[in-house]
N, C-alpha and C. Protein backbone atom coordinates (compact mmCIF):
# COMPACT_ATOMS: atom_id res chain seq x y z
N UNK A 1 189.14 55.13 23.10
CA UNK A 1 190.29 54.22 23.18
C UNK A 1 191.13 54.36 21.92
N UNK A 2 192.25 54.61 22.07
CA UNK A 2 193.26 54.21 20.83
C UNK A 2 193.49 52.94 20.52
N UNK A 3 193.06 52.49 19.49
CA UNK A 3 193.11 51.46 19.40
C UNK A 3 194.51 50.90 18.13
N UNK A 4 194.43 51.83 17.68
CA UNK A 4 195.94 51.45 16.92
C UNK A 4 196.89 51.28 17.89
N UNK A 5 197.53 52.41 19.05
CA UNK A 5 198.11 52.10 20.03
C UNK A 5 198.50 50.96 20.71
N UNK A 6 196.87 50.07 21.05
CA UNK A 6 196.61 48.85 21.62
C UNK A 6 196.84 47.74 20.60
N UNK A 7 196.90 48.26 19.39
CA UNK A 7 197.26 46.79 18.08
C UNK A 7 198.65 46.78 18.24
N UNK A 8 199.43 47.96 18.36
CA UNK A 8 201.01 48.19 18.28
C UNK A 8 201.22 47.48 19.60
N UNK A 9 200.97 47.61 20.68
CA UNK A 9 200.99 47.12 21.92
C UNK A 9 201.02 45.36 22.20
N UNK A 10 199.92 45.17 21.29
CA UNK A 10 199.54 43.87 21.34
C UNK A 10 200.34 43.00 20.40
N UNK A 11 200.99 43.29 19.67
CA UNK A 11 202.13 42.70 18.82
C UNK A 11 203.36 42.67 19.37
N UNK A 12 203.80 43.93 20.13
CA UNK A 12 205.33 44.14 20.42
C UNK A 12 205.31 43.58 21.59
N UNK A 13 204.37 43.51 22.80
CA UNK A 13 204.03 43.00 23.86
C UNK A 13 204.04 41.80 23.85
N UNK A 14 202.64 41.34 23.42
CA UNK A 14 202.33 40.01 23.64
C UNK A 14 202.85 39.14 22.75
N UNK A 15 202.69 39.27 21.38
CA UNK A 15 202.88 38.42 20.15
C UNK A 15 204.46 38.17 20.04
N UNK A 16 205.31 39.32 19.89
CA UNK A 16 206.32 38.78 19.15
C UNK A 16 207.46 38.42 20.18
N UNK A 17 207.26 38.70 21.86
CA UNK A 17 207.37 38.03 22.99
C UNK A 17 207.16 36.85 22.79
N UNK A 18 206.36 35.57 22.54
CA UNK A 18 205.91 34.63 22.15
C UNK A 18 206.51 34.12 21.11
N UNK A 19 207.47 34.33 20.42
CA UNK A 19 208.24 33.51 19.65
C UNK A 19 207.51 33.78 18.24
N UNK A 20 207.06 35.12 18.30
CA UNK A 20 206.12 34.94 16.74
C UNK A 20 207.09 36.20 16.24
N UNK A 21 207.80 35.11 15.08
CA UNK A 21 209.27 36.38 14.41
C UNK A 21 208.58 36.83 13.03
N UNK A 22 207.89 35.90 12.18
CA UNK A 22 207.55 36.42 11.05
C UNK A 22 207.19 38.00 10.36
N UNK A 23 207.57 38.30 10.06
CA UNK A 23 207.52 39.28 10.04
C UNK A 23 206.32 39.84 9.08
N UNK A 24 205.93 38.92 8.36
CA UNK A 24 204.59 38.82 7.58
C UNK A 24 203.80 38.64 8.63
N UNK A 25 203.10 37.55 9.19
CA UNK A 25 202.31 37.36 10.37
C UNK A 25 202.41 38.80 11.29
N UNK A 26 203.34 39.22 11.57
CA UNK A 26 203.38 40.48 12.32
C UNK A 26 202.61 41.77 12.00
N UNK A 27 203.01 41.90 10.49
CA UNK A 27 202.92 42.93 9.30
C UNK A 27 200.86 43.34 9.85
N UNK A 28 200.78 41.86 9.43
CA UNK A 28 198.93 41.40 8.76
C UNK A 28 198.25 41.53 10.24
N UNK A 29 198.76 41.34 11.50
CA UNK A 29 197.97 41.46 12.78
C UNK A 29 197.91 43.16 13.07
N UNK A 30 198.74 44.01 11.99
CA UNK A 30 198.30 45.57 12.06
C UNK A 30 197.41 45.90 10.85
N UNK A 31 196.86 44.93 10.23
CA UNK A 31 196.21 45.46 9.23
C UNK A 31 194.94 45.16 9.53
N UNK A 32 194.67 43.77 9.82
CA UNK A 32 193.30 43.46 10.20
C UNK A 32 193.09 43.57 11.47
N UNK A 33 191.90 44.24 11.63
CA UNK A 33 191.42 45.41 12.37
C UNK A 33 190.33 44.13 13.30
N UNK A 34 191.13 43.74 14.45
CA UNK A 34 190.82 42.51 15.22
C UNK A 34 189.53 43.07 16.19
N UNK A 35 189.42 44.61 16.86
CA UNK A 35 188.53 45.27 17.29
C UNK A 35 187.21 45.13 16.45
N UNK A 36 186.83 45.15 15.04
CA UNK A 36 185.57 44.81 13.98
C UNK A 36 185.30 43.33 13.95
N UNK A 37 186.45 42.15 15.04
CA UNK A 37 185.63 41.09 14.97
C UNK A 37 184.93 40.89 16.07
N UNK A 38 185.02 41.30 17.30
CA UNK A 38 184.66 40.79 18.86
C UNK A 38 183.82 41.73 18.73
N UNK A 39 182.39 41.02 19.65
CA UNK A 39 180.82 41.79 20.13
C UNK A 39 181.60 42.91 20.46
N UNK A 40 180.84 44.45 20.30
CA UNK A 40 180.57 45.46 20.59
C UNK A 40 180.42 45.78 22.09
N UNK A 41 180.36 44.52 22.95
CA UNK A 41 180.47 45.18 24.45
C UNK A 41 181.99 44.76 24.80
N UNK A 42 182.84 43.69 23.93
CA UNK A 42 184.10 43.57 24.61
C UNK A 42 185.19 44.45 23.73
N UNK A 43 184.86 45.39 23.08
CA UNK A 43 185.84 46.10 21.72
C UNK A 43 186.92 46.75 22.74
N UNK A 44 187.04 47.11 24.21
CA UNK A 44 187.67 47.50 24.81
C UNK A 44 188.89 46.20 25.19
N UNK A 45 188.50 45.23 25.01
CA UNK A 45 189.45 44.07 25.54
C UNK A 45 190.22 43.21 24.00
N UNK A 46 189.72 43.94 22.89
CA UNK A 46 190.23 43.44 21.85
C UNK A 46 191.35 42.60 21.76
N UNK A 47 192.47 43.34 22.48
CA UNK A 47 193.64 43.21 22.17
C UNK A 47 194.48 42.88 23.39
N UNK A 48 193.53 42.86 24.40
CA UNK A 48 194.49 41.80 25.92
C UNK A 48 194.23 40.75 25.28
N UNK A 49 195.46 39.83 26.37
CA UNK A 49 195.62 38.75 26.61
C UNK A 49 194.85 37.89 27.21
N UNK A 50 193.86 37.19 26.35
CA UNK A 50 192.87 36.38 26.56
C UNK A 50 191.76 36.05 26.02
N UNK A 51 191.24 34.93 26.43
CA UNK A 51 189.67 34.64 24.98
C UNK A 51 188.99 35.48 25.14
N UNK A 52 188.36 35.95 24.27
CA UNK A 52 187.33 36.89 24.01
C UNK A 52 186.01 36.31 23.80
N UNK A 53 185.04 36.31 25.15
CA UNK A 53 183.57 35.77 24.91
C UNK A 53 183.09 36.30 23.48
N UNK A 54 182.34 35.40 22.60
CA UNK A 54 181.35 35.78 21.58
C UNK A 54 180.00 35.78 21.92
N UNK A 55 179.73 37.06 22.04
CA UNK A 55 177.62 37.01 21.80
C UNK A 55 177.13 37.06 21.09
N UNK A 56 175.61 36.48 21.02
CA UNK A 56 174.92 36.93 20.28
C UNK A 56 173.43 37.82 20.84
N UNK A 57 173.39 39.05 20.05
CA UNK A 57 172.34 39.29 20.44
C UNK A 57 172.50 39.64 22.05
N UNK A 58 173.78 39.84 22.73
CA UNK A 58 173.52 40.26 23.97
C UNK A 58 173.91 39.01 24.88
N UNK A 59 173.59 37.58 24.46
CA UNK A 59 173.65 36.77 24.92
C UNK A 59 174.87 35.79 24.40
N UNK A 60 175.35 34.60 25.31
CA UNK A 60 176.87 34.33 25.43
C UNK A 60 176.17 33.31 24.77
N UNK A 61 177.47 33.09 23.94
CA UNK A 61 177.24 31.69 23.28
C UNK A 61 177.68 30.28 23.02
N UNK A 62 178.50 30.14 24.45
CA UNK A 62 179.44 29.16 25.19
C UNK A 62 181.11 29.20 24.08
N UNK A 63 180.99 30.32 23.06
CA UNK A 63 181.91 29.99 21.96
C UNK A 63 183.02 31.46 22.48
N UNK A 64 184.56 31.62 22.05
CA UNK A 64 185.39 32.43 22.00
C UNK A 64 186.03 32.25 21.35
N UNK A 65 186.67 33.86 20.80
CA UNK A 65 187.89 33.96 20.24
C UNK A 65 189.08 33.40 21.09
N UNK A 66 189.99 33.00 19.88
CA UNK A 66 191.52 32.42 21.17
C UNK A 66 192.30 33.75 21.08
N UNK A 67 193.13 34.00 22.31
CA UNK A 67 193.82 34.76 22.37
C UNK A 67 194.62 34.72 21.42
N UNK A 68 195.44 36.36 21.04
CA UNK A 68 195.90 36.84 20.20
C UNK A 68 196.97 36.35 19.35
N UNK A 69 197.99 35.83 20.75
CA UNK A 69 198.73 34.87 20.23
C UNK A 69 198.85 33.91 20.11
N UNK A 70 197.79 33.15 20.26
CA UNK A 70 197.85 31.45 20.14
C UNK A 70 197.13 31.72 18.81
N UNK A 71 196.17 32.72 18.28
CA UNK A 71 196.46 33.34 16.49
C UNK A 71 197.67 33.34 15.89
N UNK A 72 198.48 33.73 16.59
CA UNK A 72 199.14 34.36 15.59
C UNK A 72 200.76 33.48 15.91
N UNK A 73 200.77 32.49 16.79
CA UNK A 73 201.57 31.34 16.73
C UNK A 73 200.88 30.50 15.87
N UNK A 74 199.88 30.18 15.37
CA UNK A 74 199.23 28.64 14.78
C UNK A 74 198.89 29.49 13.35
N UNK A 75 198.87 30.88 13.38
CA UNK A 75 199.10 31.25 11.67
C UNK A 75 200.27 31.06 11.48
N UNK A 76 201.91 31.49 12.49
CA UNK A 76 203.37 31.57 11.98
C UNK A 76 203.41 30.44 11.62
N UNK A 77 202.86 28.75 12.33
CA UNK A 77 203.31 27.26 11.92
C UNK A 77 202.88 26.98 10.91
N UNK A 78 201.67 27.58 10.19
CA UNK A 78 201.07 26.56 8.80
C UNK A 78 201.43 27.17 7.87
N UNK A 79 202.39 28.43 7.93
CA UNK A 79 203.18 28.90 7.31
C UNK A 79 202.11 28.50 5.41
N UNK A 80 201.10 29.23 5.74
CA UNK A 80 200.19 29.19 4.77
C UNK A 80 200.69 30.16 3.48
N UNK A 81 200.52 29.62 2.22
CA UNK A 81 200.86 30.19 1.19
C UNK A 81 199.85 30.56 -0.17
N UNK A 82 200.42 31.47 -0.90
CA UNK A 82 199.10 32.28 -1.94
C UNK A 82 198.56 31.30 -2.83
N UNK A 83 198.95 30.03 -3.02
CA UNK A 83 198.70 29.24 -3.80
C UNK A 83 197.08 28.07 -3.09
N UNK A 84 197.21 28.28 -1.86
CA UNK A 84 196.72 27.48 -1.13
C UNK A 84 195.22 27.56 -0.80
N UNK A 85 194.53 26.19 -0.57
CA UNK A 85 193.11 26.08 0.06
C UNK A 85 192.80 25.94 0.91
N UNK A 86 192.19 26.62 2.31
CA UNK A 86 192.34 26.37 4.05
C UNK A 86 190.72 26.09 4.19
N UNK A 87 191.18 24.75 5.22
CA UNK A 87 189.85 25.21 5.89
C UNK A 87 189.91 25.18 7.26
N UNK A 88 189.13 26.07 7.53
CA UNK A 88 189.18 26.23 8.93
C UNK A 88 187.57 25.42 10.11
N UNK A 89 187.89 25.72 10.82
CA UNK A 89 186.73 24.14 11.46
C UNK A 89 186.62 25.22 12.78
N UNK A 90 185.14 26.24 12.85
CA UNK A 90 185.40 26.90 13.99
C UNK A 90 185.58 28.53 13.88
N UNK A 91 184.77 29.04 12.60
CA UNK A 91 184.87 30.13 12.92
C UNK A 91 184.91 31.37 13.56
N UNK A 92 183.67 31.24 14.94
CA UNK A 92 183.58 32.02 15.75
C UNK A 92 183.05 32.65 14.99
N UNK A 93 184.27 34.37 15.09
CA UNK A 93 183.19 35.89 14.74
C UNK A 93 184.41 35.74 13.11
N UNK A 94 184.79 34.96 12.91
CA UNK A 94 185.86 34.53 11.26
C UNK A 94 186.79 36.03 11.59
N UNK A 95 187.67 36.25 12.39
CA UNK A 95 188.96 36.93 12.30
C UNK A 95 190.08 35.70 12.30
N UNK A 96 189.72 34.86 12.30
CA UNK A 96 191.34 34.40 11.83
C UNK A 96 190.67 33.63 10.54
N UNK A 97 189.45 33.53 10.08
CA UNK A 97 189.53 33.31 8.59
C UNK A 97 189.97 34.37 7.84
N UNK A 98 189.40 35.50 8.40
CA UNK A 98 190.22 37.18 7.78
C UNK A 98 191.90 36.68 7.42
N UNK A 99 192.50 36.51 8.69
CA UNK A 99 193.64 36.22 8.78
C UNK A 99 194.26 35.37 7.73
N UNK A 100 193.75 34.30 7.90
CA UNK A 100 194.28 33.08 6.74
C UNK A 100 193.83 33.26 5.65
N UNK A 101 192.72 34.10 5.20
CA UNK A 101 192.57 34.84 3.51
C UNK A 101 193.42 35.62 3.32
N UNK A 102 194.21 36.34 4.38
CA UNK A 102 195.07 37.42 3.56
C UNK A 102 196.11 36.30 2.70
N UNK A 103 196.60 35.33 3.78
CA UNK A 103 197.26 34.84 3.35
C UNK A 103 197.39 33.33 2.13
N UNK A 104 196.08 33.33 1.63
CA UNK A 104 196.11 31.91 1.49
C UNK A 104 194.74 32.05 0.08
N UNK A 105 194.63 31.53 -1.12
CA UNK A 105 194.32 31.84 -2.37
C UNK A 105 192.66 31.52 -1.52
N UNK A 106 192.02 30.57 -0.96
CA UNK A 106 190.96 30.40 -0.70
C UNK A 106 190.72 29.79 0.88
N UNK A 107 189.54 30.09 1.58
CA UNK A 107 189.38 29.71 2.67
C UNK A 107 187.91 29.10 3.12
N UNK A 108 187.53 28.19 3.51
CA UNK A 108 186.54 27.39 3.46
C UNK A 108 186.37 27.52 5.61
N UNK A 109 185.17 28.16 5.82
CA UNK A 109 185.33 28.10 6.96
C UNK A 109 183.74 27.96 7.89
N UNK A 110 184.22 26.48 8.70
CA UNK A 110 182.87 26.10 9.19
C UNK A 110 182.53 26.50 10.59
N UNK A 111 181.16 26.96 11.01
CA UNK A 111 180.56 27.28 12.20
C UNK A 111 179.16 26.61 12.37
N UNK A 112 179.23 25.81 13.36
CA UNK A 112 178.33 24.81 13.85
C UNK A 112 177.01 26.16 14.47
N UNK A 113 177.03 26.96 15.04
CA UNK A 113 176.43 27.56 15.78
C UNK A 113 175.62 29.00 14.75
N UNK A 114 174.41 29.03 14.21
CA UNK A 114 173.63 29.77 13.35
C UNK A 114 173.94 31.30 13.50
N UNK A 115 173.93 31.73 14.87
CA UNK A 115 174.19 32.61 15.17
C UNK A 115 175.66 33.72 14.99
N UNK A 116 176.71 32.26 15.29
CA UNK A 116 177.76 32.89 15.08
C UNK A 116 177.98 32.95 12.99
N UNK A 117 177.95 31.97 12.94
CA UNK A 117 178.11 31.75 11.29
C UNK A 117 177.55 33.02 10.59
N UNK A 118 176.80 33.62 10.97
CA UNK A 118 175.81 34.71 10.44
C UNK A 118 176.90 35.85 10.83
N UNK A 119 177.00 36.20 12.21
CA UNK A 119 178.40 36.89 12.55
C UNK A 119 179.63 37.01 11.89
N UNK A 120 179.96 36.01 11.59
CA UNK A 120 181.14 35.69 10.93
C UNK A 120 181.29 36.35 9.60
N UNK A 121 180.10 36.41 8.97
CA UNK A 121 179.80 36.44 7.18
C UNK A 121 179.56 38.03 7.52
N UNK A 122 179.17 38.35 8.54
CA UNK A 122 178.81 40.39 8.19
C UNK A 122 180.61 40.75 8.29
N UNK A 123 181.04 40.49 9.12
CA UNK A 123 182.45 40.58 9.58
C UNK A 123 183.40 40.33 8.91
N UNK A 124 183.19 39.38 7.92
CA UNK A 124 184.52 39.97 7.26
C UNK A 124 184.24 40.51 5.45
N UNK A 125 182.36 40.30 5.56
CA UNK A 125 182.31 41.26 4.11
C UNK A 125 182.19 42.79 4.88
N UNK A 126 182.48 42.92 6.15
CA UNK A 126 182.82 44.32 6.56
C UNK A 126 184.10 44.82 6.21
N UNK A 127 185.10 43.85 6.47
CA UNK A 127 186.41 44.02 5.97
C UNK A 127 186.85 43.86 4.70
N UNK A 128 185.78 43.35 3.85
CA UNK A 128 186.22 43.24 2.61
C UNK A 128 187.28 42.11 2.32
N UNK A 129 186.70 41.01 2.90
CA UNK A 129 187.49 39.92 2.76
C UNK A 129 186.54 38.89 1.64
N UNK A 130 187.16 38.85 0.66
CA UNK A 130 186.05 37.91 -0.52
C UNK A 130 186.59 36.79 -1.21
N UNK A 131 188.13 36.07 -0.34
CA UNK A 131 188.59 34.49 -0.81
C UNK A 131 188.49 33.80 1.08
N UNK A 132 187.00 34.62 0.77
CA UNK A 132 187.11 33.26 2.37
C UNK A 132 185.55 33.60 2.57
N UNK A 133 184.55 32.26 2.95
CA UNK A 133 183.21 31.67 2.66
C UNK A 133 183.13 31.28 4.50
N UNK A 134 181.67 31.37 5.08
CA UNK A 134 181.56 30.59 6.36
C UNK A 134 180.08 29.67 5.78
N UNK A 135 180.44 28.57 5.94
CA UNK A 135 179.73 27.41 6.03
C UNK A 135 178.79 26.95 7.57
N UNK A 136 178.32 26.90 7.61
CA UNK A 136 176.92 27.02 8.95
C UNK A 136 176.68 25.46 9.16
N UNK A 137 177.87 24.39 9.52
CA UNK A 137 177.78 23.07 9.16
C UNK A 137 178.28 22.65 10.78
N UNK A 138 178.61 21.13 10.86
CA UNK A 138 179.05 20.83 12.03
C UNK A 138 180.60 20.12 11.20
N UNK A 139 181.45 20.80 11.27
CA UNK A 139 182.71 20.66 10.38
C UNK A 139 183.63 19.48 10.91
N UNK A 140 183.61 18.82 11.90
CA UNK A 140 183.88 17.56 12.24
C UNK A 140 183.49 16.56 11.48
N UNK A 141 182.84 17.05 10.75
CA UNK A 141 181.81 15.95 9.44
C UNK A 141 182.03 16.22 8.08
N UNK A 142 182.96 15.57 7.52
CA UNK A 142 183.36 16.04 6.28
C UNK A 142 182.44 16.24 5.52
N UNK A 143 182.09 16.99 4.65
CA UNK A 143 181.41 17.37 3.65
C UNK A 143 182.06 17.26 2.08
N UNK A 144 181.77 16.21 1.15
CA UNK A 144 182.22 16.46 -0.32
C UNK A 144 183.43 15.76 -0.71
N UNK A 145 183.98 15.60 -1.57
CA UNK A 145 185.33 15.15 -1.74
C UNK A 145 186.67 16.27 -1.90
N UNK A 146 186.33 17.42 -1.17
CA UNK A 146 187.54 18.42 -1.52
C UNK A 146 188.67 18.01 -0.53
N UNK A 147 189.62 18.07 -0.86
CA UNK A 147 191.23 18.29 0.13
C UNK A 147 191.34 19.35 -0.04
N UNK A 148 192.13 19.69 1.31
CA UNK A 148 193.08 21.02 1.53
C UNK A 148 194.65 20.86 1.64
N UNK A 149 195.51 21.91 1.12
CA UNK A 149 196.81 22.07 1.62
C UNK A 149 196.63 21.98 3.13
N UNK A 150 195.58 23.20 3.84
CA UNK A 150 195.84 23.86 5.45
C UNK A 150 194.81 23.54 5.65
N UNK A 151 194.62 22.89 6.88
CA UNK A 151 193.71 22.51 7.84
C UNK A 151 193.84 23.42 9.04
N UNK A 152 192.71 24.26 9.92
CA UNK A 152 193.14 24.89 11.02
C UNK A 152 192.06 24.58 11.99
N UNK A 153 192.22 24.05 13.37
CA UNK A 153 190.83 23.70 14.14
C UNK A 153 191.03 24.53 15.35
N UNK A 154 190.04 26.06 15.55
CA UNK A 154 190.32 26.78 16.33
C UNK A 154 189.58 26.26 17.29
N UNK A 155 190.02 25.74 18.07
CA UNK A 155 189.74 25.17 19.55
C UNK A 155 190.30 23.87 19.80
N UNK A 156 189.57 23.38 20.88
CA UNK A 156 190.49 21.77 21.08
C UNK A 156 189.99 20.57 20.75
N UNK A 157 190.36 19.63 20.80
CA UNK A 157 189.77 18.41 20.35
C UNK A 157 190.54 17.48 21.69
N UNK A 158 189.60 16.28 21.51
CA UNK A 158 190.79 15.18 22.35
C UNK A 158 191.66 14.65 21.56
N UNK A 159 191.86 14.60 20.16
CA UNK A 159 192.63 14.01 18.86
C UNK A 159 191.98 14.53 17.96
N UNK A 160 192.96 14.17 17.06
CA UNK A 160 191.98 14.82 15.33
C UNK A 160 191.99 13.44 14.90
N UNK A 161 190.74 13.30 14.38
CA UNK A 161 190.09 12.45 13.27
C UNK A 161 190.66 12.09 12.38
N UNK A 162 191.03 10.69 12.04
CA UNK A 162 191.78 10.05 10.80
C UNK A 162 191.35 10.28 9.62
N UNK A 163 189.57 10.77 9.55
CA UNK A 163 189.30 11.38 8.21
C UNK A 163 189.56 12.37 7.91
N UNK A 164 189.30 13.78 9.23
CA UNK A 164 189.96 14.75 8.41
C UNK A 164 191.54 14.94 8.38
N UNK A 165 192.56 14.32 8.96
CA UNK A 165 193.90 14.27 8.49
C UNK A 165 193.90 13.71 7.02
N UNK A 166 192.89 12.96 6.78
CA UNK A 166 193.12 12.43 4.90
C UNK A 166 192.42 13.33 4.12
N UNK A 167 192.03 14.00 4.75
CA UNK A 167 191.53 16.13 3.98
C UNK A 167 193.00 16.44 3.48
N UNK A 168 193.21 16.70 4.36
CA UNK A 168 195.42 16.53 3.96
C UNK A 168 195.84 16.30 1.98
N UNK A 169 196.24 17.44 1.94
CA UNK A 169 196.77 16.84 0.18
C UNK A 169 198.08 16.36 0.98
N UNK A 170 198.83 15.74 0.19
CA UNK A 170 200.20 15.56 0.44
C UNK A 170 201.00 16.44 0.59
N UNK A 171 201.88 17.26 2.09
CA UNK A 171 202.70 17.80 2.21
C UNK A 171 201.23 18.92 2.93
N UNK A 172 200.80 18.71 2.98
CA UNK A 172 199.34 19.30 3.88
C UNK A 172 199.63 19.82 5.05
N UNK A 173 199.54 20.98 5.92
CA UNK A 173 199.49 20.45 7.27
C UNK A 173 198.08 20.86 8.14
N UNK A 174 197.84 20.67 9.21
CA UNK A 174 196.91 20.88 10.19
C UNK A 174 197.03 20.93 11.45
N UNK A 175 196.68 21.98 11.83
CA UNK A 175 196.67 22.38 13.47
C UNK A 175 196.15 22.57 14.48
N UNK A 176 196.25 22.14 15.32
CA UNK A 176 194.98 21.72 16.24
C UNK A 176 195.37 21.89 17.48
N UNK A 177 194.48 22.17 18.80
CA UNK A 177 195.12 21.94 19.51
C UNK A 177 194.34 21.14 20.45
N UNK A 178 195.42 19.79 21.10
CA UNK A 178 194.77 18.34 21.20
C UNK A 178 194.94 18.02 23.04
N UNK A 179 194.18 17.40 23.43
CA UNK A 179 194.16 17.27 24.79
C UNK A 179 193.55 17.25 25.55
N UNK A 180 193.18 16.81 26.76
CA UNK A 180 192.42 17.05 27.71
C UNK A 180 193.27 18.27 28.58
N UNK A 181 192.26 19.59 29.51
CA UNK A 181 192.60 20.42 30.65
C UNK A 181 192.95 19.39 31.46
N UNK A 182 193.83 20.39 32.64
CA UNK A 182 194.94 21.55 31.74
C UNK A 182 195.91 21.01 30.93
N UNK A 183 196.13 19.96 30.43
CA UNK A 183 197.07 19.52 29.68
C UNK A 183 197.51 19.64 28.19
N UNK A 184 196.83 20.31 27.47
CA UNK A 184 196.69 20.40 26.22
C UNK A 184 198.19 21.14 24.87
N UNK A 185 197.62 20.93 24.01
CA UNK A 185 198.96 21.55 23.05
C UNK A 185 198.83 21.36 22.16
N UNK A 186 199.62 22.23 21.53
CA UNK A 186 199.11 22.85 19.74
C UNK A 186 199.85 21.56 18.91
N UNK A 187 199.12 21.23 18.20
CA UNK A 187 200.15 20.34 17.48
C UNK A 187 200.16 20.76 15.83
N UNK A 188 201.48 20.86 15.08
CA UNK A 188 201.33 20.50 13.26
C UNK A 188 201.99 19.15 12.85
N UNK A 189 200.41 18.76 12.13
CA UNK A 189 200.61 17.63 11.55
C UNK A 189 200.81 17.54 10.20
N UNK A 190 201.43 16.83 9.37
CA UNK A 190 202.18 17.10 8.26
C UNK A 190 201.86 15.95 7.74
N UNK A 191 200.70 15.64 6.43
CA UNK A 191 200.75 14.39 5.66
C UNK A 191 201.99 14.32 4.35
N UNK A 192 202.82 13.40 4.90
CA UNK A 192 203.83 12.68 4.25
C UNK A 192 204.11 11.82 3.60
N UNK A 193 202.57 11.32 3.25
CA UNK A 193 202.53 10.62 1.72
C UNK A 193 201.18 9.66 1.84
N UNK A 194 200.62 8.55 1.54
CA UNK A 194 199.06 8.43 1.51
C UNK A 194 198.89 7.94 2.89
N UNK A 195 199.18 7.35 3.28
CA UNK A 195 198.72 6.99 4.75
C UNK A 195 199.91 7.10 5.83
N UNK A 196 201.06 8.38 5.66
CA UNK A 196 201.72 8.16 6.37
C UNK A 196 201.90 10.00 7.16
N UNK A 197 201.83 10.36 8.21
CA UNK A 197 201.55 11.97 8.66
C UNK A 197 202.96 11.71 9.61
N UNK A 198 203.19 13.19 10.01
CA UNK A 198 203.99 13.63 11.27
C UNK A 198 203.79 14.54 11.89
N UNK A 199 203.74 14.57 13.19
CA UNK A 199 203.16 15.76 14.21
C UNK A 199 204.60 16.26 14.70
N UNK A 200 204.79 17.60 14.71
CA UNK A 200 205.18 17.93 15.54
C UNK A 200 204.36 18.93 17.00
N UNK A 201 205.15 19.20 18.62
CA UNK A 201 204.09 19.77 19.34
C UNK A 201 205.11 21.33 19.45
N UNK A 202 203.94 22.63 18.91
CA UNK A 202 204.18 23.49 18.98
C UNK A 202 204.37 24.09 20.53
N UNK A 203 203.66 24.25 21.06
CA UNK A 203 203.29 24.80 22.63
C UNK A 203 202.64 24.19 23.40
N UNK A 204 202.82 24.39 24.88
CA UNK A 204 201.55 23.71 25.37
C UNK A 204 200.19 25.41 25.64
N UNK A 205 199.46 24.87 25.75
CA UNK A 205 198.02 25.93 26.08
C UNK A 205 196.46 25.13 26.34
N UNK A 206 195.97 25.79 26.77
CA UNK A 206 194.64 25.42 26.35
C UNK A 206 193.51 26.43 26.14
N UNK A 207 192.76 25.52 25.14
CA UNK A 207 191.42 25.85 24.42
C UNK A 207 190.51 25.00 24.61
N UNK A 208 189.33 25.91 24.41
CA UNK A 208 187.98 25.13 24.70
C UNK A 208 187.67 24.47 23.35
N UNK A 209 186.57 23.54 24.20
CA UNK A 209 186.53 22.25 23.13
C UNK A 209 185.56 22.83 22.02
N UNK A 210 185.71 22.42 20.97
CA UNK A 210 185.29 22.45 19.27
C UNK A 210 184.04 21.14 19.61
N UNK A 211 182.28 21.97 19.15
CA UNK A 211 181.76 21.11 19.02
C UNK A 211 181.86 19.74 18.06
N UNK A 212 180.83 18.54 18.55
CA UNK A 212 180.52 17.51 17.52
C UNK A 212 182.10 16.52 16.98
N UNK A 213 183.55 16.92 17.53
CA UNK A 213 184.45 16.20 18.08
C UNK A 213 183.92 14.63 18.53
N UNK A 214 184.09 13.31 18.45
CA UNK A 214 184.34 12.80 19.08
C UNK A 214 185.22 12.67 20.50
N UNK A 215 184.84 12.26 21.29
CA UNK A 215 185.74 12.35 22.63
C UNK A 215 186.39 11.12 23.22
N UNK A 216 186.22 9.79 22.65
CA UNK A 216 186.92 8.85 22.58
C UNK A 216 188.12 8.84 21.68
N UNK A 217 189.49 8.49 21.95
CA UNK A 217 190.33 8.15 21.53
C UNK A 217 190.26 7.27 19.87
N UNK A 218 190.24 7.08 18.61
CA UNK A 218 190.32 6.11 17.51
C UNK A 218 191.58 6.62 16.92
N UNK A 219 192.01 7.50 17.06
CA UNK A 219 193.10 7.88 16.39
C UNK A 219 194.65 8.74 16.61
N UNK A 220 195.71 8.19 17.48
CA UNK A 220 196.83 9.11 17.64
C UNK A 220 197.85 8.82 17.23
N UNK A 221 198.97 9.85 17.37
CA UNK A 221 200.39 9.49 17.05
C UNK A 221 201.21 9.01 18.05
């Protein structure tokens, strides 16, 4: 398979079809080599349009990558910068922690699931990615007193949590995407000073749900 071909393909095709103009974000989805994150039996589907099951060991692990461009729309919105601390909630096989280290001074990134977390950590010290860490935690559960500039929650939630929006430094944002099927949509939320945020809704889509979420309603805009 050519797979450079299929990265060129998968940008000019799918991605920048999709409203993804950046031209940085564009640049970085030909550099990191998205085929070295997905199991070894789907390396042929790298780069279509659609989640990419994660295994382990042969076996499914109810967890996926999100398609390419709902990456690489929810990297163009947090419009993440070199100065910055991300964490991400949901690593999977960590290609979009790859992603958000190119861009972003440090990356803090949690995976509930042993198997994948372990995945995650060969994968991107394969790539030689070394300002971004996977944490083997249930990341719905804050851990410590750190804030972040960027918050990123790859999968869905029914709402995000009033504690981790106060992860949020000021001028913070976080992205998520919130909802019940099929109804769902990306949202950036923007803390605007100590107890005051703003969402805007990027797209609608859906993603599968992010363990250890609450699923009752305590908190919306």
């Amino acid at each position: 398979m050519d797979f450079e071909r299929a990265r060129y393909n998968m940008v000019e095709q799918q991605i920048r079809p999709w409203d993804v103009l950046d031209q940085e974000v564009l640049d970085l989805l030909l550099v990191v080599r998205r085929e070295d994150f997905v199991p070894p039996a789907y390396r042929a589907i790298a780069f279509v349009d659609m989640e990419v099951p994660l295994l382990i060991d042969g076996a499914r692990t109810g967890e996926c990558m999100l398609s390419p461009k709902v990456e690489a729309r929810l990297l163009q919105n947090l419009s993440v910068r070199r100065h910055e601390h991300v964490l991400e909630i949901g690593a999977g096989s960590g290609h979009m922690a790859a992603l958000l280290a190119h861009r972003a001074r440090h990356v803090v990134s949690c995976e509930i699931h042993p198997g994948l977390a372990a995945f995650a950590r060969v994968n991107l010290d394969r790539a030689g990615v070394r300002n971004a860490v996977v944490e083997q935690r249930d990341g719905a559960q804050p851990a410590g007193p750190a804030s972040y500039e960027v918050i990123l929650l790859s999968g869905s939630v029914p709402f995000v949590p009033e504690a981790l929006l106060h992860r949020l430094t000021i001028g913070g944002r976080l992205a998520a995407v919130v909802g019940d099927a099929p109804a769902m949509e990306a949202q950036l939320i923007t803390r605007t000073g100590p107890d005051s945020f703003t969402a805007e809704t990027l797209f609608e889509t859906v993603a599968p749900r992010l363990h250890g979420f609450p699923e009752k309603d305590a908190f919306r805009f």
